[in-house]
Protein backbone atom coordinates (compact mmCIF):
# COMPACT_ATOMS: atom_id res chain seq x y z
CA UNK A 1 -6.35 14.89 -27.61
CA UNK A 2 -2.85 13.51 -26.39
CA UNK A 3 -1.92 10.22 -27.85
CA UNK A 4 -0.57 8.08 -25.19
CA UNK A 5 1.67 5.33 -25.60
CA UNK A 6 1.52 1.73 -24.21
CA UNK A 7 5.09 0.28 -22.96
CA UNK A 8 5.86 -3.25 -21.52
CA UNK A 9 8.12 -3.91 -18.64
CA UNK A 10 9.68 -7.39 -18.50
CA UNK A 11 12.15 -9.55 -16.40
CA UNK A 12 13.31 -12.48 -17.25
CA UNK A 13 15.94 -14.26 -14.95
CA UNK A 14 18.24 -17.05 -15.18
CA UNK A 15 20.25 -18.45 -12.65
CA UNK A 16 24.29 -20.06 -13.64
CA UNK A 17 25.17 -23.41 -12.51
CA UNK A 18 28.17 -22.23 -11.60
CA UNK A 19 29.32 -18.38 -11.12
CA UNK A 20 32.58 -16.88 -12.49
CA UNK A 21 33.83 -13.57 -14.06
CA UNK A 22 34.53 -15.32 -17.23
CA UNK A 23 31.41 -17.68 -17.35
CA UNK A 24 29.14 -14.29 -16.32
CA UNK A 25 30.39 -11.94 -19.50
CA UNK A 26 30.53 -15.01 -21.80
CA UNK A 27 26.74 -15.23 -20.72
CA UNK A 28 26.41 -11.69 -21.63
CA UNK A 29 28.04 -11.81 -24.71
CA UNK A 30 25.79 -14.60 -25.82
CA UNK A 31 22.50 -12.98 -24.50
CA UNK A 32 23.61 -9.71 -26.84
CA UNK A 33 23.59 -11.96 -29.70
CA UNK A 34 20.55 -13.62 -29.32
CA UNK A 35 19.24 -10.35 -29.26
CA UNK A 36 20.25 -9.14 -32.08
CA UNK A 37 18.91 -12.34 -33.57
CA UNK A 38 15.24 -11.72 -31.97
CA UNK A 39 15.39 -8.38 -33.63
CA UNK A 40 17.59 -5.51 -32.74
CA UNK A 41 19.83 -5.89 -35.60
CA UNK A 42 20.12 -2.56 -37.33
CA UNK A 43 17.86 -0.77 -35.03
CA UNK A 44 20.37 -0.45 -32.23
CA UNK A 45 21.47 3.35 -31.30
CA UNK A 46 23.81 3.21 -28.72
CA UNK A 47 25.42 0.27 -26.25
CA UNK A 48 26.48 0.92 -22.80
CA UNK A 49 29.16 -1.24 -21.28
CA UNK A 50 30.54 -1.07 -17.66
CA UNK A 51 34.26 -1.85 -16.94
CA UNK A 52 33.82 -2.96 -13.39
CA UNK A 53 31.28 -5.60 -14.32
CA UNK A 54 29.69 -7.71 -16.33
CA UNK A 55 26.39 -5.34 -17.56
CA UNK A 56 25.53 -4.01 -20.57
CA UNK A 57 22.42 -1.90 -22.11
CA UNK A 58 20.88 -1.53 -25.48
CA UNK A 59 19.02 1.61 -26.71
CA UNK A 60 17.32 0.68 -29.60
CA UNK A 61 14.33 2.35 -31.81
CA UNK A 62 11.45 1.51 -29.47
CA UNK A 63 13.15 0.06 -26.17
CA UNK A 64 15.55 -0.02 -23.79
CA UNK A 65 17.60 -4.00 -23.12
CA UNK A 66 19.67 -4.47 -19.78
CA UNK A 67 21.38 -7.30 -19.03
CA UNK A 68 23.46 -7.79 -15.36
CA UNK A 69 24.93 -10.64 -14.07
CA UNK A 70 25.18 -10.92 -10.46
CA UNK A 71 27.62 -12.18 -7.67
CA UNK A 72 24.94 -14.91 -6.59
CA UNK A 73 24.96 -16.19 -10.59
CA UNK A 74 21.89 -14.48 -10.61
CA UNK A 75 21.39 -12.80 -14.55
CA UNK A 76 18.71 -10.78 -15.00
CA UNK A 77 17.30 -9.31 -18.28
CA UNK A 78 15.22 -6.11 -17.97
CA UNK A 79 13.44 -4.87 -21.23
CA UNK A 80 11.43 -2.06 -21.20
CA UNK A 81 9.70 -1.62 -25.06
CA UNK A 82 6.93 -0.51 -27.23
CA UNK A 83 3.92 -2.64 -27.02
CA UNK A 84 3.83 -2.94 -30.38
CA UNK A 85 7.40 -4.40 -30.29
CA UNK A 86 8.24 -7.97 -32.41
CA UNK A 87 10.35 -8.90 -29.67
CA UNK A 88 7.30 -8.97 -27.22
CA UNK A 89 5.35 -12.05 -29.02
CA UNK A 90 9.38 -14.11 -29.10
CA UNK A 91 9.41 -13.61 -24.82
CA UNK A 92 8.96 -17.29 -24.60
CA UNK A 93 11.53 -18.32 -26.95
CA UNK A 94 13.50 -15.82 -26.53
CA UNK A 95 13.87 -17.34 -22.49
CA UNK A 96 14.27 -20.64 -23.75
CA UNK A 97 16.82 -19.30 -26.18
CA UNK A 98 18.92 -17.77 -23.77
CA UNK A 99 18.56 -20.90 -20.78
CA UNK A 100 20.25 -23.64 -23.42
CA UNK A 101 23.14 -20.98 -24.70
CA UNK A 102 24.00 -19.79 -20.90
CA UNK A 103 23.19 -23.40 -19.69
CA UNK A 104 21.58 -21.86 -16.97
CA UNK A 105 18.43 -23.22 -15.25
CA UNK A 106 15.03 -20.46 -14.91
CA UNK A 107 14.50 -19.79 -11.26
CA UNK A 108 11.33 -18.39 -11.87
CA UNK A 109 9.07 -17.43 -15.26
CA UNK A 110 8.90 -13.72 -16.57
CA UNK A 111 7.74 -10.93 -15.06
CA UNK A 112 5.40 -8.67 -16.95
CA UNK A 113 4.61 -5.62 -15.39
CA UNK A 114 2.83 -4.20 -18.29
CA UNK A 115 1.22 -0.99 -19.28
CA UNK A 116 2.50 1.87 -18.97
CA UNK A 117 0.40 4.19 -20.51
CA UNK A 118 -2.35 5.90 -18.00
CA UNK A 119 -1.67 9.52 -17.45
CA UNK A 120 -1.40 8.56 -13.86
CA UNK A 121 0.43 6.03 -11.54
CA UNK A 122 -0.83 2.27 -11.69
CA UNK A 123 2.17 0.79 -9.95
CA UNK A 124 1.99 0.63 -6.04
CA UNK A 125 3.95 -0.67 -3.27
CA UNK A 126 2.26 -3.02 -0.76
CA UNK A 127 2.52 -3.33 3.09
CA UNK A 128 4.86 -6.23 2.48
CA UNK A 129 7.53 -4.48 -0.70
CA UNK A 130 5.53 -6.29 -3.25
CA UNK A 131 4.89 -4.35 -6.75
CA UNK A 132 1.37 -4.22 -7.50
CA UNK A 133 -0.48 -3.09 -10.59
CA UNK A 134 -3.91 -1.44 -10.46
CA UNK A 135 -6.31 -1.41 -12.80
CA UNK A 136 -8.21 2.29 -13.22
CA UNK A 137 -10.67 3.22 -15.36
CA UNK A 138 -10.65 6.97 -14.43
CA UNK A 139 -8.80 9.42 -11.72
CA UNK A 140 -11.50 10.97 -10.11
CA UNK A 141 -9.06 13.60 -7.92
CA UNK A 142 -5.57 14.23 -7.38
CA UNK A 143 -4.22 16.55 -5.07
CA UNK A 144 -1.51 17.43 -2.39
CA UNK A 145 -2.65 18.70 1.00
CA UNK A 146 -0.63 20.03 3.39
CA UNK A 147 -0.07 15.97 5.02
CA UNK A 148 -0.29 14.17 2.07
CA UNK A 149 -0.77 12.81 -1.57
CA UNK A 150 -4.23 12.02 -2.16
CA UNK A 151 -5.78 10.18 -5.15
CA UNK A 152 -9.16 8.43 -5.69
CA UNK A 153 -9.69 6.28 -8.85
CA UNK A 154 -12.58 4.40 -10.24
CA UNK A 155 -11.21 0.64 -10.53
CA UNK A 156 -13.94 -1.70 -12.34
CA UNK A 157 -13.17 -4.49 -9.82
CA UNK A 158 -13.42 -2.77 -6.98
CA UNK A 159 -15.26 0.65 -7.34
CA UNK A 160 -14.23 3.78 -6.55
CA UNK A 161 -10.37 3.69 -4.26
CA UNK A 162 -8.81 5.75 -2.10
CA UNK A 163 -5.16 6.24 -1.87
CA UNK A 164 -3.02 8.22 0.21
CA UNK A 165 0.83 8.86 0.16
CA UNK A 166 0.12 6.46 -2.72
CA UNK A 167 -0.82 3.75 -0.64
CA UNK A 168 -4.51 2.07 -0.78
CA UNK A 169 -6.54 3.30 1.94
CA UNK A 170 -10.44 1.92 1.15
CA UNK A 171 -12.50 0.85 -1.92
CA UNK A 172 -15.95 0.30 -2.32
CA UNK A 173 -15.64 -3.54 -2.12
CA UNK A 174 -13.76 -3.35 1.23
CA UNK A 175 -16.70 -3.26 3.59
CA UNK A 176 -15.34 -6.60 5.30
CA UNK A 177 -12.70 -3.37 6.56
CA UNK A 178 -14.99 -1.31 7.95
CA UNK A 179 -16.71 -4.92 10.11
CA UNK A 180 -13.33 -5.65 11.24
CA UNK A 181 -12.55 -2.75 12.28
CA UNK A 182 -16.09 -1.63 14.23
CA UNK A 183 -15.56 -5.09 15.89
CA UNK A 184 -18.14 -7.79 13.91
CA UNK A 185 -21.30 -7.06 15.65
CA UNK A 186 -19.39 -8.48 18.66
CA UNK A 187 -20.08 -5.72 20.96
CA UNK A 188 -23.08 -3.65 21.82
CA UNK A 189 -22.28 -0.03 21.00
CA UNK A 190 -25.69 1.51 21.73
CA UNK A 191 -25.98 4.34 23.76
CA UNK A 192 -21.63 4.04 24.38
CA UNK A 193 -18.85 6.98 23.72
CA UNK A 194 -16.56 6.11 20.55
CA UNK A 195 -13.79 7.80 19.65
CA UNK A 196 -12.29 7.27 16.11
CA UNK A 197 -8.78 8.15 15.71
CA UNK A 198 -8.34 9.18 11.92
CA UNK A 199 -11.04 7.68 9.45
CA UNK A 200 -11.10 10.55 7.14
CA UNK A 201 -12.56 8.03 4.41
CA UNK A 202 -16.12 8.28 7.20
CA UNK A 203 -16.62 4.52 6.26
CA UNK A 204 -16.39 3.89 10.60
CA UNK A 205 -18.30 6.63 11.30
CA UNK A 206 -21.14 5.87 9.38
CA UNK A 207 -20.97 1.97 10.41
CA UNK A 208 -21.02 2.52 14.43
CA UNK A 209 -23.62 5.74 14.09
CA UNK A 210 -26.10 2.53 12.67
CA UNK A 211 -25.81 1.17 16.26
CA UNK A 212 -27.53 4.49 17.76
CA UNK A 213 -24.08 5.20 19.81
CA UNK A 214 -24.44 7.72 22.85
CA UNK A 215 -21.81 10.49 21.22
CA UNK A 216 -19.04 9.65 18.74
CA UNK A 217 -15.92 11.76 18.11
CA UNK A 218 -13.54 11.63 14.99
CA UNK A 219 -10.06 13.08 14.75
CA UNK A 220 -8.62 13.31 11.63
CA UNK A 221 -5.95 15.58 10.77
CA UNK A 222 -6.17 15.95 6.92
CA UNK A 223 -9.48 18.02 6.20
CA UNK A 224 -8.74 17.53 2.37
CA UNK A 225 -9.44 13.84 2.54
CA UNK A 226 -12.69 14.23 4.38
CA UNK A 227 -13.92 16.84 1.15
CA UNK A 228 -11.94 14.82 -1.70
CA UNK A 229 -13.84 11.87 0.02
CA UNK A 230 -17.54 13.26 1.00
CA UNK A 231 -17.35 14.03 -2.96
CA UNK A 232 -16.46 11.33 -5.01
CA UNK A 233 -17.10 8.15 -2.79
CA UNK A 234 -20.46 8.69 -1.39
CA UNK A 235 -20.74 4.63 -1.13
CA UNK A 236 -18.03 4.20 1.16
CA UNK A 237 -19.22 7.63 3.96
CA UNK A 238 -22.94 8.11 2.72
CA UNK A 239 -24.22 11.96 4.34
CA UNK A 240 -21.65 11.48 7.82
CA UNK A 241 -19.24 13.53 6.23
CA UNK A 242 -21.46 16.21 4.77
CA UNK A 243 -21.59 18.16 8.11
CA UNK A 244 -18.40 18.27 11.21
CA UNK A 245 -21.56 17.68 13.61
CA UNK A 246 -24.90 15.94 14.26
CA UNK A 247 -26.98 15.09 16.86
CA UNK A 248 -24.61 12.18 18.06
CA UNK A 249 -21.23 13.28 16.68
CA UNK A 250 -18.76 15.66 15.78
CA UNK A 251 -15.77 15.52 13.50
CA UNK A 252 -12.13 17.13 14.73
CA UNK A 253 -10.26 18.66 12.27
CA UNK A 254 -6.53 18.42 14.18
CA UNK A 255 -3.83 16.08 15.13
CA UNK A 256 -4.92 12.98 17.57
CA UNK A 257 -2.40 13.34 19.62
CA UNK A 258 -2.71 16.86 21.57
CA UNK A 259 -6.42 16.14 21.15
CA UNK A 260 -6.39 13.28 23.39
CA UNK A 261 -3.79 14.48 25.61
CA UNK A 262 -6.47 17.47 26.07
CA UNK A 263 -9.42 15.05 26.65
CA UNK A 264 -7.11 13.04 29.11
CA UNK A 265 -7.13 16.55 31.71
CA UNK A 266 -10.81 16.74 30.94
CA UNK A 267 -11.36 13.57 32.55
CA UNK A 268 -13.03 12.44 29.29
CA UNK A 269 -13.62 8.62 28.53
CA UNK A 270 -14.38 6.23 25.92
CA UNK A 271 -16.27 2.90 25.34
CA UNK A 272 -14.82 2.31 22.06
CA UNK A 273 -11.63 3.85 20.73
CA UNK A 274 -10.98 2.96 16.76
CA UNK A 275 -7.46 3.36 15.77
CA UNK A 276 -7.98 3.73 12.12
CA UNK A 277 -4.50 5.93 11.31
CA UNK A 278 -2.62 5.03 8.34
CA UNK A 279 -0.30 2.66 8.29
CA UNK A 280 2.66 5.62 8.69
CA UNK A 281 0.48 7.38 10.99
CA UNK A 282 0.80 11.75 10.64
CA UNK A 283 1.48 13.86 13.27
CA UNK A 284 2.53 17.59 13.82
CA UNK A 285 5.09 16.63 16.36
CA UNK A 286 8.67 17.15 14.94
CA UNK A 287 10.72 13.49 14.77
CA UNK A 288 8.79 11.49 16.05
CA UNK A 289 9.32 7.76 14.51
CA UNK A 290 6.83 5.84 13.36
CA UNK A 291 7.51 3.53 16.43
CA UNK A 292 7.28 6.45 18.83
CA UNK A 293 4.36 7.66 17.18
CA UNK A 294 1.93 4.21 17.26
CA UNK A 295 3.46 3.87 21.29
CA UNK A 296 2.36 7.46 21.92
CA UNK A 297 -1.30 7.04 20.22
CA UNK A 298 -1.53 3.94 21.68
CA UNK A 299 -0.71 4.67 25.41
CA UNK A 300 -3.26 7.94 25.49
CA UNK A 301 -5.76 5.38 23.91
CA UNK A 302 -5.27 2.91 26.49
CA UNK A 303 -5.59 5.84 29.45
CA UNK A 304 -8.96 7.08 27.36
CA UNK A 305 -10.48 3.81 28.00
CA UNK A 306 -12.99 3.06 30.15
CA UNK A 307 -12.51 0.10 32.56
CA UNK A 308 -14.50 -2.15 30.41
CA UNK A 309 -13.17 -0.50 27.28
CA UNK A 310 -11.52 -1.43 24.23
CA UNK A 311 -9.50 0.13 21.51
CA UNK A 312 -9.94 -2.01 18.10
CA UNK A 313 -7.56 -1.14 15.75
CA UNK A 314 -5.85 -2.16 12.31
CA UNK A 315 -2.54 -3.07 11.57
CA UNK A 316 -0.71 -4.52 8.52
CA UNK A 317 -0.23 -7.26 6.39
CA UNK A 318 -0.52 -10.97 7.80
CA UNK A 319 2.16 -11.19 5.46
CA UNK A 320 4.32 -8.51 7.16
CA UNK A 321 5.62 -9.93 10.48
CA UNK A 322 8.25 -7.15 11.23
CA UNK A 323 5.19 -4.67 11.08
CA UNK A 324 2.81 -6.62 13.02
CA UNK A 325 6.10 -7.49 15.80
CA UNK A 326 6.88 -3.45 15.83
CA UNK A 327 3.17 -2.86 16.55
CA UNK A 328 2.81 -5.82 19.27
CA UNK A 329 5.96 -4.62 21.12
CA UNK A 330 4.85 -1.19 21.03
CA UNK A 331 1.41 -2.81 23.18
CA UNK A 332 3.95 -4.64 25.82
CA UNK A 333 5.41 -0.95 26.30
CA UNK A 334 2.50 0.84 27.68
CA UNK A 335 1.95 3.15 30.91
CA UNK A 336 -1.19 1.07 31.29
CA UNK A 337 -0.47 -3.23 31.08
CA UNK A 338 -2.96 -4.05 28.42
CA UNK A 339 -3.87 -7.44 26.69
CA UNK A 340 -5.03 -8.30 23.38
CA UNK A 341 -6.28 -10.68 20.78
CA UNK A 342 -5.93 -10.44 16.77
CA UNK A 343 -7.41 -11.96 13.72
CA UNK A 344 -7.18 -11.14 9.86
CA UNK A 345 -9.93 -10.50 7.60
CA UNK A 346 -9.21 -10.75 3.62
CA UNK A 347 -9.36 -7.09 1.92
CA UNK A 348 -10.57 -7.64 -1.25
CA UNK A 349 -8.55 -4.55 -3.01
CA UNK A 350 -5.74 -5.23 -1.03
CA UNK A 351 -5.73 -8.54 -2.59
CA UNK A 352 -4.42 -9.86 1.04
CA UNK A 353 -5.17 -10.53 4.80
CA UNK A 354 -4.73 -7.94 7.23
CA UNK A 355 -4.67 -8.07 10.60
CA UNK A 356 -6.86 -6.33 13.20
CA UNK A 357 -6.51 -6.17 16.76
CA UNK A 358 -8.81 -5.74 20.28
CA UNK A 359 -6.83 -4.34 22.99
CA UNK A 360 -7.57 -3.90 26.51
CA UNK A 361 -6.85 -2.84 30.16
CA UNK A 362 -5.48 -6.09 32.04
């Protein structure tokens, strides 16, 4: 059995009263000997120095020390160590150490981002740039399809979760997703024509078939999600996913796009269109931003819509305005005028709000 080993990742910042050249590698000289005080002395292999600024980095037996001053007066210290480390229990002094010798104040308390050791990847970006760390108890599948990076963990605070591209799709706590998204119990979708765009996880398909719909249709383009998913998270898509078509739906293995555009010359229409795509939706036509690509979705949506139609769909962070302004300009853009209304509902393994929108013909 591999022996794995557990490293700590920590930032500690200080910020100068007052920034010069000078002041910054005096700083830096006195950080290095505190240092050495805290417990580098004779373990040190090699020091790196640049000549075009103030930054220097330790290699030592068991971690790696940098420490870079910055125009703003901004000095940051980045260790990366052992867990097992002495200089890990001194953090605290070892910050208060280096405030009173740099007279610098502490804009803001370390930063431990802990733990390296799973054989897999715990660290994750969120909507809004933010580093967040995941707790797993288990991978459960990892694989590349022909789209995509898809992984599905077992989490203890959240059940089993789905990410794609590396990015967290759905866990098992995150039914408050699925609501959102299917509309509340707001509208009566018995005996009406859905069409889900994406959804691979089958969580909205197997929400609106409890309403007794007339026929639903689901396009997703990534047939390994649908198999990784009808395997190992049974909670989130119960038997939908087991077969591409029942007595009331049928599942479309294929791109949204030309599928739509194809139901638009049928004269086909919809009650209820879900836009459930990922956040950077995928599509087989060649550069197409991810602007163009959300304005094209959305406009054959809108034209798929029946007069009293409407297209829920999710968007982004609350958090991330630039994301949710992209996506509301995209709506003023349309071939069809359209209005709309939005709210946020709290994801519990996304640990924030995100914001879902109704969107109809004016």
């Amino acid at each position: 059995m591999a022996v794995t080993e557990t490293v700590t990742h920590t930032v500690l910042q200080f910020k100068l009263f007052k920034y010069e050249l000078s002041l910054a590698s005096r700083a830096l000289c006195e950080i290095e000997k505190l240092l050495m005080r805290y417990g580098l002395q004779g373990r040190v292999i090699e020091t790196f120095r640049s000549s075009c600024k103030p930054l220097f980095t330790i290699i030592a037996e068991g971690g790696r020390y940098t420490v870079e001053a910055y125009g703003s007066g901004l000095i940051c210290v980045d260790v990366v160590q052992h867990a097992d480390s002495a200089l890990i229990k001194e953090f605290s002094s070892l910050e208060e150490s280096i405030s009173e010798v740099i007279t610098a104040r502490i804009p803001q308390r370390s930063f431990l981002v802990h733990k390296g050791a799973a054989p897999y990847h715990v660290y994750f970006m969120t909507s809004d740039d933010e580093v967040e760390q995941m707790k797993f108890t288990q991978q459960l599948y990892s694989a590349r399809s022909s789209y995509q990076q898809i992984d599905i963990y077992h989490s203890e605070e959240f059940g089993v979760i789905l990410f794609l591209d590396y990015n967290n799709n759905i866990a098992e706590s995150d039914f408050i997703y699925t609501k959102t998204l299917t509309g509340n119990g707001q509208y009566d979708m018995g005996n009406s024509s859905i069409l889900i765009l994406g959804g691979g996880d089958g969580a909205a398909l197997k929400e609106v078939l409890t309403y007794d719909p007339k026929m639903v249709i689901m396009v997703e383009i990534d047939k390994m999600v649908i198999d990784a998913v009808q395997e190992h998270m049974r909670v989130i898509c119960g038997d939908v996913l087991d077969q591409m078509k029942g007595d009331n739906y049928e599942i479309i293995i294929g791109d949204c796009v030309p599928v739509m555009k194809q139901f638009i010359e049928m004269g086909k229409m919809f009650d209820y269109i879900l836009y459930d795509l990922t956040q950077a939706p995928i599509s087989t036509s060649e550069g197409k931003e991810w602007e163009q690509l959300v304005h094209s979705v959305l406009d054959l949506a809108i034209r798929l819509l029946t007069p009293s139609g409407r297209c829920l769909a999710q968007g982004h962070s609350a958090c991330c305005t630039k994301s949710s302004n992209l996506f509301e300009q995209q709506m003023k853009q349309l071939t069809c005028p359209v209005e709309f209304s939005k709210g946020t509902a709290l994801i519990p393994s996304y640990r924030q709000a995100w914001m879902f929108y109704t969107i109809w013909r004016r």
